[in-house]
Protein backbone atom coordinates (compact mmCIF):
# COMPACT_ATOMS: atom_id res chain seq x y z
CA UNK A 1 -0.05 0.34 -23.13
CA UNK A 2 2.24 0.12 -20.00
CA UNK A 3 3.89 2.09 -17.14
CA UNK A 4 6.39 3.78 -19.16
CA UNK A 5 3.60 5.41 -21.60
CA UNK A 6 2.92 7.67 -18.70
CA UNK A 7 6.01 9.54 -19.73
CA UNK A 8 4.38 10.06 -23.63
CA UNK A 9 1.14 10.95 -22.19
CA UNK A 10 -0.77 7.92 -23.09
CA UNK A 11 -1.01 5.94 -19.23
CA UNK A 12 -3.51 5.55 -17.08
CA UNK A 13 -1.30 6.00 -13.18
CA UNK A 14 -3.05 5.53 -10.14
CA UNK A 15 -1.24 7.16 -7.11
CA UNK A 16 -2.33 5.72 -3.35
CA UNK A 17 -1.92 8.53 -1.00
CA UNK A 18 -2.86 12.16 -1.24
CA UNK A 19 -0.33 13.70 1.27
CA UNK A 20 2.01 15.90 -0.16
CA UNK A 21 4.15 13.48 -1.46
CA UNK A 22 1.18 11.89 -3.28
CA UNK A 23 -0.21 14.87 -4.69
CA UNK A 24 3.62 15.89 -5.89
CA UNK A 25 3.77 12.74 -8.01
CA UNK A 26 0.48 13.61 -9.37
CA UNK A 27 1.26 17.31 -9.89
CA UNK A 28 4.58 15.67 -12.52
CA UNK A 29 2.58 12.99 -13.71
CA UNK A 30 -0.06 15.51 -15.27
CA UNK A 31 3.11 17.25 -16.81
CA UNK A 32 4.56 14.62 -18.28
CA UNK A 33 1.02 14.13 -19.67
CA UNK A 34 -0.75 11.21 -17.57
CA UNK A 35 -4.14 10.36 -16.60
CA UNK A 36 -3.90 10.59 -13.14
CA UNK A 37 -6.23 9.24 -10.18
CA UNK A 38 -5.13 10.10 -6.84
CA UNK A 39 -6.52 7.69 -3.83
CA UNK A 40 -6.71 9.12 -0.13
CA UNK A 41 -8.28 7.09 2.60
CA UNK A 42 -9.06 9.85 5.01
CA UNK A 43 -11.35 12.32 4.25
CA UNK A 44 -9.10 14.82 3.21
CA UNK A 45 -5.54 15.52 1.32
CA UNK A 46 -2.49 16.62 2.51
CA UNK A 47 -1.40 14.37 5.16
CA UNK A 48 0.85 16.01 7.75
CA UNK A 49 0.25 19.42 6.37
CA UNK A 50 -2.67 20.45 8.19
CA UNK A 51 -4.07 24.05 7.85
CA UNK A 52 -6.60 24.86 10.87
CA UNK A 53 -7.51 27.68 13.20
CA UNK A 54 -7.85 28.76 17.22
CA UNK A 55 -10.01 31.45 18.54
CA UNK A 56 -10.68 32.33 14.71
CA UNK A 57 -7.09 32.87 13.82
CA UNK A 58 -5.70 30.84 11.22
CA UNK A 59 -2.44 28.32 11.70
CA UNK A 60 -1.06 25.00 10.90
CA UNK A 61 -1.54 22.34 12.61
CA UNK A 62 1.25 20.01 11.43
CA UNK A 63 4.29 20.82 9.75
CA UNK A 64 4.94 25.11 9.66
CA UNK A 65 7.77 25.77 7.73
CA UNK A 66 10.00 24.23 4.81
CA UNK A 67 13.32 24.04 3.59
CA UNK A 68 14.06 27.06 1.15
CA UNK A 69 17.62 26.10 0.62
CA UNK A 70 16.43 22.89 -1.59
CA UNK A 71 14.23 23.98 -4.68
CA UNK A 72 11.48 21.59 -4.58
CA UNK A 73 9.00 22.63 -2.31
CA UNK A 74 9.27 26.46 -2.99
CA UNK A 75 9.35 25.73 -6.24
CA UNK A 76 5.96 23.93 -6.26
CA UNK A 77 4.49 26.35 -4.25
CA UNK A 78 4.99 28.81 -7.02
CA UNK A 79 4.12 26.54 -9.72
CA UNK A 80 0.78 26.08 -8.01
CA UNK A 81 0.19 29.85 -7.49
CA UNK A 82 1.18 30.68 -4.16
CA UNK A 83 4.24 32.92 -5.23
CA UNK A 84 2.66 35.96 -3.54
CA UNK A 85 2.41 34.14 -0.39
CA UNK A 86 5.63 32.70 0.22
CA UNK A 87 7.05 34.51 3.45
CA UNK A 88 9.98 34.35 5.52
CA UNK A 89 10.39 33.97 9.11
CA UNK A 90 9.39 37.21 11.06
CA UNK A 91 12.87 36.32 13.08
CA UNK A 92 15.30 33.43 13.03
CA UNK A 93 15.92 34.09 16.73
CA UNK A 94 15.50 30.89 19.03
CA UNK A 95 16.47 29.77 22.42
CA UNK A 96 17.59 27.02 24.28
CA UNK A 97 15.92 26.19 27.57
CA UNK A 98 18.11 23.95 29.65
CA UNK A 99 20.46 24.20 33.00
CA UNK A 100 17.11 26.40 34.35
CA UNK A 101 16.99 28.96 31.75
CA UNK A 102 16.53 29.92 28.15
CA UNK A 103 19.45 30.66 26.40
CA UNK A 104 20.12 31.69 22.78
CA UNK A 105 20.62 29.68 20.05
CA UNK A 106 24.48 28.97 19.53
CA UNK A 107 25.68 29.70 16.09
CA UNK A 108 28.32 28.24 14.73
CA UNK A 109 27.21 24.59 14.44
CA UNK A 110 25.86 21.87 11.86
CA UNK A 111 23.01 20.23 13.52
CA UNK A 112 24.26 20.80 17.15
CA UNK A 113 27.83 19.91 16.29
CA UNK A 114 30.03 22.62 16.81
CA UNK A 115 33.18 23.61 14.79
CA UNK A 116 35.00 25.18 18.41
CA UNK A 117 33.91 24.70 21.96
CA UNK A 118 33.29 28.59 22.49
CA UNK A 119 30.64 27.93 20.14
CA UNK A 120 28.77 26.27 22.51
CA UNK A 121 29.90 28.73 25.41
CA UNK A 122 27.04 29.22 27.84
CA UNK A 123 25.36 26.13 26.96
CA UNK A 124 27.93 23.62 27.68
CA UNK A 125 29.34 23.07 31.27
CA UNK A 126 32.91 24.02 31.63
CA UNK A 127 33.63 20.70 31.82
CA UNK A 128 31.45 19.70 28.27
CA UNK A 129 33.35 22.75 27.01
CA UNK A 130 36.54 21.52 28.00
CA UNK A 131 35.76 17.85 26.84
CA UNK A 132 35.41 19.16 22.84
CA UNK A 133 39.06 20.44 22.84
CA UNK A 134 40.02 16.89 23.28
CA UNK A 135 38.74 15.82 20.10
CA UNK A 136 41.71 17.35 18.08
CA UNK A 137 43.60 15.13 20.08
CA UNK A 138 41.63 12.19 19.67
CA UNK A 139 42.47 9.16 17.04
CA UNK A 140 40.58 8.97 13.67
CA UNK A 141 36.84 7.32 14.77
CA UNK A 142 36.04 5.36 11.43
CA UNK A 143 32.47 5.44 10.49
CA UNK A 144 32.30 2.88 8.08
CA UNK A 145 29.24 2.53 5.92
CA UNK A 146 26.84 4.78 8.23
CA UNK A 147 27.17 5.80 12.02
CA UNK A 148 24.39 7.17 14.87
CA UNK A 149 25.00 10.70 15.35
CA UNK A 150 24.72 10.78 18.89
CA UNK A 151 27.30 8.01 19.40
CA UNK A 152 29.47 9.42 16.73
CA UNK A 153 29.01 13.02 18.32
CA UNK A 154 29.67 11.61 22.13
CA UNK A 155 32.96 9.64 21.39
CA UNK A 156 34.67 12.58 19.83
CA UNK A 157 33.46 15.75 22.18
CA UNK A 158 31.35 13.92 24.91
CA UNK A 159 27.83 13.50 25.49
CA UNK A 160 26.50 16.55 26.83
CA UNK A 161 27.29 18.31 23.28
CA UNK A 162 24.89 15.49 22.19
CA UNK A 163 22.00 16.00 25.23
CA UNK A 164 22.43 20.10 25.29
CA UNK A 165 22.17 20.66 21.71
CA UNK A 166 22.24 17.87 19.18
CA UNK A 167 19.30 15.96 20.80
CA UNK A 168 17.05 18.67 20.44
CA UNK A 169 17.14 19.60 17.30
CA UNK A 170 17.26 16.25 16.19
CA UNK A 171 14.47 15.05 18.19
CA UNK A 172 12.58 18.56 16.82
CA UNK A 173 13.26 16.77 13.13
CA UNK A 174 12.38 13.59 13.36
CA UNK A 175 10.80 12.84 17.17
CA UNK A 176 12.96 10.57 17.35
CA UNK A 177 16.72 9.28 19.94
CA UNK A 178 19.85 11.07 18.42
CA UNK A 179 22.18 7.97 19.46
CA UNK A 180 19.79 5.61 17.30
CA UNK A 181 19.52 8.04 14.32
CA UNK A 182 21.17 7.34 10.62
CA UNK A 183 24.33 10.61 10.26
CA UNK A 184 24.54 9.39 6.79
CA UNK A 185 20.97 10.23 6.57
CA UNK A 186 20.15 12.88 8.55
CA UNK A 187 23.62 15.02 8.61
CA UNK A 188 25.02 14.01 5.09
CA UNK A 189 27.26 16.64 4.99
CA UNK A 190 28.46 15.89 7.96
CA UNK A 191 29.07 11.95 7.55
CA UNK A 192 30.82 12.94 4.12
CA UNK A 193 33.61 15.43 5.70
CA UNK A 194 33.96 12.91 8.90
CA UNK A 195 34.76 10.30 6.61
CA UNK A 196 37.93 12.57 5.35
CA UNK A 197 39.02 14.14 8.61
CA UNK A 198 40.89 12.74 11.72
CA UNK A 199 38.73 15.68 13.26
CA UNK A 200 35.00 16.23 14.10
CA UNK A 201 35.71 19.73 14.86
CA UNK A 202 37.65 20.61 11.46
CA UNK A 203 35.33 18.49 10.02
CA UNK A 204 32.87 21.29 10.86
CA UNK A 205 35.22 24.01 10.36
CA UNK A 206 34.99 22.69 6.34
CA UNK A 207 31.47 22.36 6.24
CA UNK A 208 31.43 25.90 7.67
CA UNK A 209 34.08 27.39 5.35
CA UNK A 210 32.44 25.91 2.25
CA UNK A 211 29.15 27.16 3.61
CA UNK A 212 30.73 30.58 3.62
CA UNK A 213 32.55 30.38 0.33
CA UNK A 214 29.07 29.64 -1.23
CA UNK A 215 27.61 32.72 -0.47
CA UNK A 216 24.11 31.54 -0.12
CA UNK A 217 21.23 34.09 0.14
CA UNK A 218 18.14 34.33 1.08
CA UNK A 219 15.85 32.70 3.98
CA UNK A 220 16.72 29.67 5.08
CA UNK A 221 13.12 28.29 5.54
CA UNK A 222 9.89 29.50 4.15
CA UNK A 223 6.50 29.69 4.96
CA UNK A 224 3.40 30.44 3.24
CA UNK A 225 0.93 32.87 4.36
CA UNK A 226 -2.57 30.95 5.47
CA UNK A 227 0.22 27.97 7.00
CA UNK A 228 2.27 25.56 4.73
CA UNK A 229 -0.79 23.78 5.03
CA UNK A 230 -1.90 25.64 2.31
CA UNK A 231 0.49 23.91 -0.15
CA UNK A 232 -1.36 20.46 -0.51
CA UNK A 233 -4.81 21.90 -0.93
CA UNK A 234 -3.37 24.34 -3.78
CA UNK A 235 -1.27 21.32 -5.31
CA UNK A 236 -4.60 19.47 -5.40
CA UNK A 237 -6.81 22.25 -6.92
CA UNK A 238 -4.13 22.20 -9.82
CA UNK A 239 -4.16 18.53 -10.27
CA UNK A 240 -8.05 18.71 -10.50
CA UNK A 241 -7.97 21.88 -13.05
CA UNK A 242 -5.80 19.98 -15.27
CA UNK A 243 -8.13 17.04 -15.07
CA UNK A 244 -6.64 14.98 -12.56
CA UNK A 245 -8.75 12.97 -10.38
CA UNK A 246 -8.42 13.03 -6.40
CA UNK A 247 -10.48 10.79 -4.61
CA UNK A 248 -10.84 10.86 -0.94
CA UNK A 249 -12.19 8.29 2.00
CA UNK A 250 -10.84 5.57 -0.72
CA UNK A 251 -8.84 2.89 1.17
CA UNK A 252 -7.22 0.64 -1.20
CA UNK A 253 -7.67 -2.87 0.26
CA UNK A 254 -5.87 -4.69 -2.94
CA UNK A 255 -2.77 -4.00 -5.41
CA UNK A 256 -2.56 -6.38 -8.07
CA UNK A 257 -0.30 -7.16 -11.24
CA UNK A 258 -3.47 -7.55 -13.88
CA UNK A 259 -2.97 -10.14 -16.61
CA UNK A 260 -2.53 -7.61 -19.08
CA UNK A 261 1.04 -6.51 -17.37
CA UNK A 262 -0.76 -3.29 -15.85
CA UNK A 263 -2.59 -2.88 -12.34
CA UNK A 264 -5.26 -3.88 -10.94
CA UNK A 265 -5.87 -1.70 -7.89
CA UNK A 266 -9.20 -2.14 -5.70
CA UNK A 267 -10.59 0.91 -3.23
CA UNK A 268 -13.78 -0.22 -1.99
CA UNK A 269 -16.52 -1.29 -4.24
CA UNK A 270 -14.36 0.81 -7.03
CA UNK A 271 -11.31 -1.24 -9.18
CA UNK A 272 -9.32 0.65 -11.04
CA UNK A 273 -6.46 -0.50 -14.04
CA UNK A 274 -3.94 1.26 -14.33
CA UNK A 275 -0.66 1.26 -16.56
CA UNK A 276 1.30 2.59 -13.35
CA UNK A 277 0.86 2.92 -9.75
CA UNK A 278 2.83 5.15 -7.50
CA UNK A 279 2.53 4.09 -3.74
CA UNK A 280 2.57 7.26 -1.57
CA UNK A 281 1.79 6.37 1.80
CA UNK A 282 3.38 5.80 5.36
CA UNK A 283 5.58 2.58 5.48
CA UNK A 284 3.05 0.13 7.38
CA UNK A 285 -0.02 0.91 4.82
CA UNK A 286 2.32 0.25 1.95
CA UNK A 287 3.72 -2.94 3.28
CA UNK A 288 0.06 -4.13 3.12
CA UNK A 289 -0.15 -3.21 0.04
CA UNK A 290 2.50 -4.58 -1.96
CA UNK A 291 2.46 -7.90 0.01
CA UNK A 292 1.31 -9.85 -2.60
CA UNK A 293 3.35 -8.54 -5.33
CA UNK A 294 6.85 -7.57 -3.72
CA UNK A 295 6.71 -9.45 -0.30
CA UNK A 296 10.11 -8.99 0.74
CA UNK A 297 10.12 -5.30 -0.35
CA UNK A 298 6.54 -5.22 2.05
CA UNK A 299 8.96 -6.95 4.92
CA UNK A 300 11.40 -4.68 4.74
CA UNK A 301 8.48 -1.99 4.66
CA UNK A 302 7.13 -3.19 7.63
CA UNK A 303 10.28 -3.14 9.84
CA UNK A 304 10.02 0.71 9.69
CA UNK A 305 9.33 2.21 12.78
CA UNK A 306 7.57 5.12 13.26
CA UNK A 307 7.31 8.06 16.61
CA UNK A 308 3.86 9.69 17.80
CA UNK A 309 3.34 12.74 18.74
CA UNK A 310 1.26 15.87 19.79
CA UNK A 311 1.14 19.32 19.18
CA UNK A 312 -0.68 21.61 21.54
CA UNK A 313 -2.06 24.91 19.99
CA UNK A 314 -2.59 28.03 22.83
CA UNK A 315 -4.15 31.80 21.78
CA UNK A 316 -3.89 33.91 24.62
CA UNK A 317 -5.06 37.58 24.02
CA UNK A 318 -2.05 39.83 23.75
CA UNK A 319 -2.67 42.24 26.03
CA UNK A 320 -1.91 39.56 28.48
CA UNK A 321 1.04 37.79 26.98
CA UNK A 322 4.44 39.40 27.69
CA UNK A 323 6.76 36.52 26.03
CA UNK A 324 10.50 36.78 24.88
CA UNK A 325 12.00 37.87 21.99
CA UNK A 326 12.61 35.33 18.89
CA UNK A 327 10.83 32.58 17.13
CA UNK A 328 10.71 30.31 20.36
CA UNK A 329 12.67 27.54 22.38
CA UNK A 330 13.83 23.92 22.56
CA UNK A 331 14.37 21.84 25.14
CA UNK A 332 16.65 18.86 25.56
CA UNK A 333 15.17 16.00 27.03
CA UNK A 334 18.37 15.66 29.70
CA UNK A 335 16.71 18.67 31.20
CA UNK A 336 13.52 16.34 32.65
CA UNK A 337 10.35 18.55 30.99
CA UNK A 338 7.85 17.56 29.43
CA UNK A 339 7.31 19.14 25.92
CA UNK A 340 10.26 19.25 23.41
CA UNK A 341 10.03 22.76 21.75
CA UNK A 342 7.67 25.71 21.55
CA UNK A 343 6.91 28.06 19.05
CA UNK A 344 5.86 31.45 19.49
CA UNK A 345 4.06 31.55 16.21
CA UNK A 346 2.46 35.18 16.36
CA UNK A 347 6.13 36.37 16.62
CA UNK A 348 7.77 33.64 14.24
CA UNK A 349 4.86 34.44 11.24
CA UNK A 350 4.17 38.07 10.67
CA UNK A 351 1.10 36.76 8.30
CA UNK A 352 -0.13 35.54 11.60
CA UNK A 353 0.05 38.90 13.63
CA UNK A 354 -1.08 40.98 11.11
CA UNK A 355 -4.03 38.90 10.75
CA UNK A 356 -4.75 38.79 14.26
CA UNK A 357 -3.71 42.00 16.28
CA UNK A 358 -5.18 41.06 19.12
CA UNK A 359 -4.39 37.55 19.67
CA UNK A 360 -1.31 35.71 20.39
CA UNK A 361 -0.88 32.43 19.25
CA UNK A 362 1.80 29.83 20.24
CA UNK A 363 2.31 25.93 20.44
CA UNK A 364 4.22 23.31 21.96
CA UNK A 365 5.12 20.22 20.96
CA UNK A 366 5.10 16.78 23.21
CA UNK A 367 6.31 13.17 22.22
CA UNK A 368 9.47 11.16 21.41
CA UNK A 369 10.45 7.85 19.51
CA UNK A 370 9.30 5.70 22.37
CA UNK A 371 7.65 7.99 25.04
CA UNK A 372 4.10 6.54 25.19
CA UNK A 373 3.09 7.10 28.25
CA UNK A 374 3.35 11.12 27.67
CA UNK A 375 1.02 10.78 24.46
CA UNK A 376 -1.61 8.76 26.55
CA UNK A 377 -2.41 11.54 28.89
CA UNK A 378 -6.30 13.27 27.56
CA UNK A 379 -5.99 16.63 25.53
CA UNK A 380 -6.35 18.57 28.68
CA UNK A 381 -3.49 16.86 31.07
CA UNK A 382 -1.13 18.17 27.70
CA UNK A 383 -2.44 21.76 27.51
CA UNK A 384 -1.73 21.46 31.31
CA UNK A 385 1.51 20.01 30.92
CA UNK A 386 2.55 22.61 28.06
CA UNK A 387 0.90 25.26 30.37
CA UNK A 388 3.30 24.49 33.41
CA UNK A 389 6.38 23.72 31.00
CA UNK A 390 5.76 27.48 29.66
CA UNK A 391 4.99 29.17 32.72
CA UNK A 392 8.45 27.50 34.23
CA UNK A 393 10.22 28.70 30.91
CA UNK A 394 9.05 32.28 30.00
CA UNK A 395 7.21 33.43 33.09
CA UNK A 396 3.47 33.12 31.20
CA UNK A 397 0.59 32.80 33.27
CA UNK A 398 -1.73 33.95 31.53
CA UNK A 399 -5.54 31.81 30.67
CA UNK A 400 -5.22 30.82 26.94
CA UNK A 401 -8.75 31.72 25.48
CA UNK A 402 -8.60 29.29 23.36
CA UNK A 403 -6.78 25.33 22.79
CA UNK A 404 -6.05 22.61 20.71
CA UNK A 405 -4.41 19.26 20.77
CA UNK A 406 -3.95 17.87 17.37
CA UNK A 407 -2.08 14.16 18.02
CA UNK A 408 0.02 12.70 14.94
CA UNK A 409 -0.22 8.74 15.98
CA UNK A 410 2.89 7.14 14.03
CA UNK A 411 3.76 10.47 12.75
CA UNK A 412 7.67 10.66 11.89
CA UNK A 413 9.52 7.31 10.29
CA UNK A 414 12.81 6.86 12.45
CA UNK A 415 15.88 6.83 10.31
CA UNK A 416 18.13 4.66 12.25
CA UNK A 417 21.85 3.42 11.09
CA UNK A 418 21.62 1.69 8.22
CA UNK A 419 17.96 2.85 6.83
CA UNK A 420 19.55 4.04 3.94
CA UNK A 421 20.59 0.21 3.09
CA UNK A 422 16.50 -0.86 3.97
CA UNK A 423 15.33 1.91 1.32
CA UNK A 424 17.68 0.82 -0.99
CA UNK A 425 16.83 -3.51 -0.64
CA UNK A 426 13.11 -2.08 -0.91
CA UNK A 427 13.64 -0.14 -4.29
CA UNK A 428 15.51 -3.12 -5.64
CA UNK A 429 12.15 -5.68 -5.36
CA UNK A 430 10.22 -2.78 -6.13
CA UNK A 431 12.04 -2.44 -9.70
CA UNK A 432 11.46 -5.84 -10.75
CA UNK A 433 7.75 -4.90 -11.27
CA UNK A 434 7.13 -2.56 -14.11
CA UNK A 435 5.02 0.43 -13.67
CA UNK A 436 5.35 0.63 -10.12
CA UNK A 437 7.16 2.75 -8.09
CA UNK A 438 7.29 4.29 -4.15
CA UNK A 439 8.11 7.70 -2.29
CA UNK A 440 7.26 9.58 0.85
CA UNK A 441 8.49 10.19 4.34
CA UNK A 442 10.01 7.09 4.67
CA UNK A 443 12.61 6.79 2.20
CA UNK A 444 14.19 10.35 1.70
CA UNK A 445 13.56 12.01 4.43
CA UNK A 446 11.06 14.13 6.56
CA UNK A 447 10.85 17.34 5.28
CA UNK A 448 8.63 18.85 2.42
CA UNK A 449 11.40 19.25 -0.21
CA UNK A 450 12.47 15.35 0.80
CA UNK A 451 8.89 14.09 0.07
CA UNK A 452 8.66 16.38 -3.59
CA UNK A 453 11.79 14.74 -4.36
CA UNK A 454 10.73 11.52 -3.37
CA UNK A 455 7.72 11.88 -5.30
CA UNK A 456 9.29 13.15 -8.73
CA UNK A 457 11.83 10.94 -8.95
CA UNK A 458 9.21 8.09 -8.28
CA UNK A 459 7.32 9.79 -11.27
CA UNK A 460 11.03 9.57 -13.29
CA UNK A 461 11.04 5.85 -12.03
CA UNK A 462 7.93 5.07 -14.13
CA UNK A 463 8.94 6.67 -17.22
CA UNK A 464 12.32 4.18 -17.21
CA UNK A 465 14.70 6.74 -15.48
CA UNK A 466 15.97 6.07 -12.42
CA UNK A 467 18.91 8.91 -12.45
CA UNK A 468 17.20 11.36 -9.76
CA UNK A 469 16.54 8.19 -7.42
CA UNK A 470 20.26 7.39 -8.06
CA UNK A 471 21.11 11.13 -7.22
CA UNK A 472 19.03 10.68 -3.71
CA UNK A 473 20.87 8.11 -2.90
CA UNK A 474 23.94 9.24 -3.20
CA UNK A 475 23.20 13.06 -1.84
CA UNK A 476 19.83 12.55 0.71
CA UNK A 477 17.85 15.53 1.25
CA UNK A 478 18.83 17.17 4.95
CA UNK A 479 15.98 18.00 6.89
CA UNK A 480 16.91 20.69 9.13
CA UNK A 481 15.11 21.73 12.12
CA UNK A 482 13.58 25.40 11.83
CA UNK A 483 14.11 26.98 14.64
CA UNK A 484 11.50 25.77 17.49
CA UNK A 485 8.46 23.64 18.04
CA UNK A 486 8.57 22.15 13.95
């Protein structure tokens, strides 16, 4: 029996990596009626969902939020049984803090780009306001077949629209240099209308308009009451109650085409064969893995490159915390400070306050695509870094009781121009090898819904369908920054 019995319910499918991705594909596979063994090397799932606590008070310490506007996170979240504790935002309220001060969030943008300059009044210069009118006088910019958003953004309204506001919520997203990352990829919508308007601004002014026309309800992101770090954990008890395996601290050191036409896959003293084998893990481990099946799919894999960074957790007992309104801040990098966003997560999560009445918890985050020297400092030269950065920003001076520096070494895969083309070369050797099949981070984007996605239409991949990977390619997944400090 071979790969595509995995869709009848008669394969055996090993899947390497139990991040959320991972445990996705396993979570279908089971549906479509699979035996399923999951392989993690660490010593637990979940990846870059990480569920943890400070000074007793429960938060994440990874990702916090998801996409709502996409189905396939929320959607597994309920199908996994955490329906009654899918929350909201407590507020949608951020700030800016650049030129000295924090600042609200404009509205009126897609991903920093704005659709008028008043938009971006009181962020902007009056010069970097004035310098976006030009742009309806401006010739057509042609993008081609993809374009960097910051350079794309720059030529047509000027770069401090790109260092003000599209640089930090891009860099919030993926860690990583707005003038290096993919618009096709990262702003699809937006590369799509450019590519029909002489315009960036009425380019925007469509997006907008449509937007509005659609009528969308409901939250834009979603949480999950205990931290979206909840969601892999509950994904994995429901692979294991419908009699999946999950093994964890299994490194697979060999990947194998067996003679039969199936897998041979090898995870310690343990080898496994397998009629299909779904490769779920971060672009450099899967490289090693498939170099001695699909070598020029694992060079492609290993040209990936990936940013590092650092989140710092604070608690600070409320009676001494007097902080601003909203959900919390970002900061461009133009502005010279250290950290890149904070979140005030006490007054972004109300499962957080209500939890802990006396306590106020918030975090910062620290580290871009190529800022190494920041992430070498110890845990304590960050906390006093993010410390200083706050007490500069909101006035808080206040002894945290509590801290914690969780570091997320090659976290976020950089979507530069022309990733989109690397994914796609790497999917083409992949599909010359029945019953095997990739996802994750790395090829569809960042966010939650991005990896499900990934991961299920990996799963459709095996069973001989390729239509949803088809449908990723031509629509990627946005992932959207949510609000401060993601």
């Amino acid at each position: 029996m071979r790969a595509q019995d995995s869709r009848t319910g008669t394969g055996q499918v090993v899947v390497i990596g139990g991040g959320i991705a991972g445990l996705a594909a396993a979570h279908r596979l089971l549906d479509r009626g699979a035996r399923v063994t999951v392989l993690e090397a660490s010593d637990r799932v979940g990846g870059k969902l990480l569920p943890g606590e400070i000074a007793g008070a429960r938060v994440d310490l990874g990702a916090e939020s998801m996409l709502a506007r996409r189905p396939e996170a929320v959607a597994l979240a309920r199908e996994v049984g955490l329906a009654d504790c899918l929350q909201p935002p407590a507020t949608a309220t951020a700030s800016l803090w650049t030129r000295g001060t924090l600042r609200p969030m404009p509205k009126g943008h897609v991903m920093g780009v704005p659709g008028t300059a008043a938009a971006l009044s009181g962020v902007l210069s009056d010069e970097g306001l004035a310098r976006i009118e030009r742009d309806a006088e401006l010739p057509r910019t042609e993008v081609g077949d993809d374009v960097a958003v910051g350079e794309y953004v720059a030529a047509r309204l000027g770069r401090e629209v790109v260092d003000r506001l599209v640089e930090p919520l891009l860099g919030g997203v993926y860690a990583g240099d707005a003038y290096r990352i993919s618009m096709r990829l990262a702003v699809p919508q937006l590369f799509a209308a450019v590519r029909t308007h002489d315009s960036l601004t009425e380019a925007v002014r469509e997006i907008q308009a449509k937007a509005a026309a659609a009528q969308q309800t409901g939250p834009v992101f979603m949480g999950i009451e205990g931290g979206v770090g909840q969601l892999p954990l509950a994904v994995a008890r429901s692979v294991r109650a419908r009699g999946g395996e999950i093994v964890t601290g299994a490194t697979v050191t060999e990947l194998r085409r067996a003679e039969d036409g199936g897998w041979r896959v090898v995870a310690g003293g343990r080898v496994l064969h397998a009629d299909g084998v779904v490769v779920a893990v971060p672009a450099g481990a899967a490289a090693a893995l498939l170099r001695a099946e699909a070598p020029a799919a694992a060079t492609e894999l290993a040209g990936v490159e990936y940013a590092s960074m650092a989140l710092v957790t604070l608690a600070y007992r409320r009676a001494d915390v007097s902080l601003p309104e909203g959900s919390g801040f970002l900061v461009p990098p133009v502005d010279g400070h250290t950290i890149k966003a904070s979140t005030f997560a006490s007054q972004k999560w109300g499962w957080i306050a209500e939890e802990n009445p006396g306590l106020l918890v918030l975090r910062t985050s620290v580290g871009r695509y190529g800022e190494t020297e920041v992430l070498g400092r110890d845990d304590a030269d960050l906390v006093d870094v993010s410390r200083h950065d706050l007490s500069e920003a909101t006035g808080l001076a206040a002894e945290p009781v509590a801290t914690r520096v969780t570091r997320w070494d090659d976290g976020l895969p950089q979507y530069p121009v022309g990733h989109h083309t690397r994914v796609a070369r790497v999917r083409e050797h992949v599909a010359k090898l029945p019953g095997l099949a990739v996802c994750g981070a790395a090829y569809d984007g960042v966010g939650i819904p991005a990896c499900v996605a990934s991961a299920y239409a990996a799963v459709d991949q095996l069973g001989g369908d390729r239509a949803a990977l088809e449908a990723l390619r031509a629509n990627p997944v946005q992932s959207l920054h949510g609000g401060a400090g993601e």
